[in-house]
Protein backbone atom coordinates (compact mmCIF):
# COMPACT_ATOMS: atom_id res chain seq x y z
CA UNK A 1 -8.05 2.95 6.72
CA UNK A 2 -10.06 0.51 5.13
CA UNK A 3 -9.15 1.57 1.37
CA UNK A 4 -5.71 1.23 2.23
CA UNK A 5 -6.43 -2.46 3.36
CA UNK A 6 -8.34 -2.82 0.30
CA UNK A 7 -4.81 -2.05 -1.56
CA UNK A 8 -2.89 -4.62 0.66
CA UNK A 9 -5.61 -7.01 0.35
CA UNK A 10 -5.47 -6.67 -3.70
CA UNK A 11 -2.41 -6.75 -4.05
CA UNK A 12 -1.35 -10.17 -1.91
CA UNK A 13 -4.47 -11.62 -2.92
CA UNK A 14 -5.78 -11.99 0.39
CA UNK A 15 -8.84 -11.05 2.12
CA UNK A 16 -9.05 -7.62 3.99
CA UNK A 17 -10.01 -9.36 7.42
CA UNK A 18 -6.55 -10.86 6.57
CA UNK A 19 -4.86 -7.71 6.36
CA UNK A 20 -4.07 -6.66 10.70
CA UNK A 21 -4.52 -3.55 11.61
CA UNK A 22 -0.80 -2.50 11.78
CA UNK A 23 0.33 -4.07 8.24
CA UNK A 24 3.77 -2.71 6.99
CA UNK A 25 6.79 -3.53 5.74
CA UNK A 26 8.15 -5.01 9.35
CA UNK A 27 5.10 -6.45 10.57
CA UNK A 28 3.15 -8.16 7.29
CA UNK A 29 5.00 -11.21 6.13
CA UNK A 30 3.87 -11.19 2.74
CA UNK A 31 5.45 -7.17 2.18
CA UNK A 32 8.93 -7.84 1.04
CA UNK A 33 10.59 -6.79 -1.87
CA UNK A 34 8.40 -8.07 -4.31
CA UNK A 35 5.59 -7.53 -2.29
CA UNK A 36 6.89 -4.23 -2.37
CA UNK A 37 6.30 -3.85 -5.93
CA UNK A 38 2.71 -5.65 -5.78
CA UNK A 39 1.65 -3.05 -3.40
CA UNK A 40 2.81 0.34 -5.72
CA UNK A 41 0.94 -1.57 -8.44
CA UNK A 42 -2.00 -1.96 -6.24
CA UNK A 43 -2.32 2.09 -5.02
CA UNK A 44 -0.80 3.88 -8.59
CA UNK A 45 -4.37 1.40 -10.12
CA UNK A 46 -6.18 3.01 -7.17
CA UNK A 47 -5.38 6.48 -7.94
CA UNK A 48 -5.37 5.95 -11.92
CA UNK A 49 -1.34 7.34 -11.55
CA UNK A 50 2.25 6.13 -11.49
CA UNK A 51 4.32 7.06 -8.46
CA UNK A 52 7.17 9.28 -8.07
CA UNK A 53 10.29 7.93 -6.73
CA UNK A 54 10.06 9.56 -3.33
CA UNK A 55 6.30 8.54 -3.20
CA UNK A 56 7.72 4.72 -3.58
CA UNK A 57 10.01 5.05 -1.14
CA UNK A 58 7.62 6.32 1.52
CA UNK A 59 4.82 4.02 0.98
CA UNK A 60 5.68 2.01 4.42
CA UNK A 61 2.71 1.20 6.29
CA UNK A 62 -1.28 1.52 5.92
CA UNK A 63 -1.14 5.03 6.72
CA UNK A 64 1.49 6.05 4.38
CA UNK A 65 -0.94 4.18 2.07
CA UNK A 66 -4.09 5.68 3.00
CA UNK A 67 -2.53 9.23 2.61
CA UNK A 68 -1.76 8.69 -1.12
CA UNK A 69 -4.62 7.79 -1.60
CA UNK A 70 -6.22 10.43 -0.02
CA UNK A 71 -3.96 12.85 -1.71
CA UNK A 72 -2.01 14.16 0.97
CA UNK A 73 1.24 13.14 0.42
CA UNK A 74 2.03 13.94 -3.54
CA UNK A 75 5.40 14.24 -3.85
């Protein structure tokens, strides 16, 4: 999961040992609405594409993240 924390790390501008384990919308302070937005910046310059709307909406948690970027979960 450690690209994922990479994307959360990149896009708070924190450092990954910063970024816990369970990091998500409910449990990482920095994620709200506009950290929202920081973190879909993050993963569609990760993945070298934009989002679709449903993809947005599921990115939750590190694992949502680390499937997107592993491909799984194109929408």
């Amino acid at each position: 999961m450690s690209a994922a924390k990479e994307v959360l790390a990149q896009a708070f501008d924190v450092s990954i040992t910063e970024v816990p384990d369970d990091a998500g919308m409910e449990t990482f302070t920095p994620w709200d609405s506009l950290g929202h937005l920081k973190v879909i910046a993050a993963i569609e310059e990760k993945i070298g594409r934009d989002l679709n709307t449903e993809e947005v909406l599921a990115v939750i948690d590190l694992a949502s993240i680390e499937k997107l970027i592993a491909g799984v979960h194109r929408v």
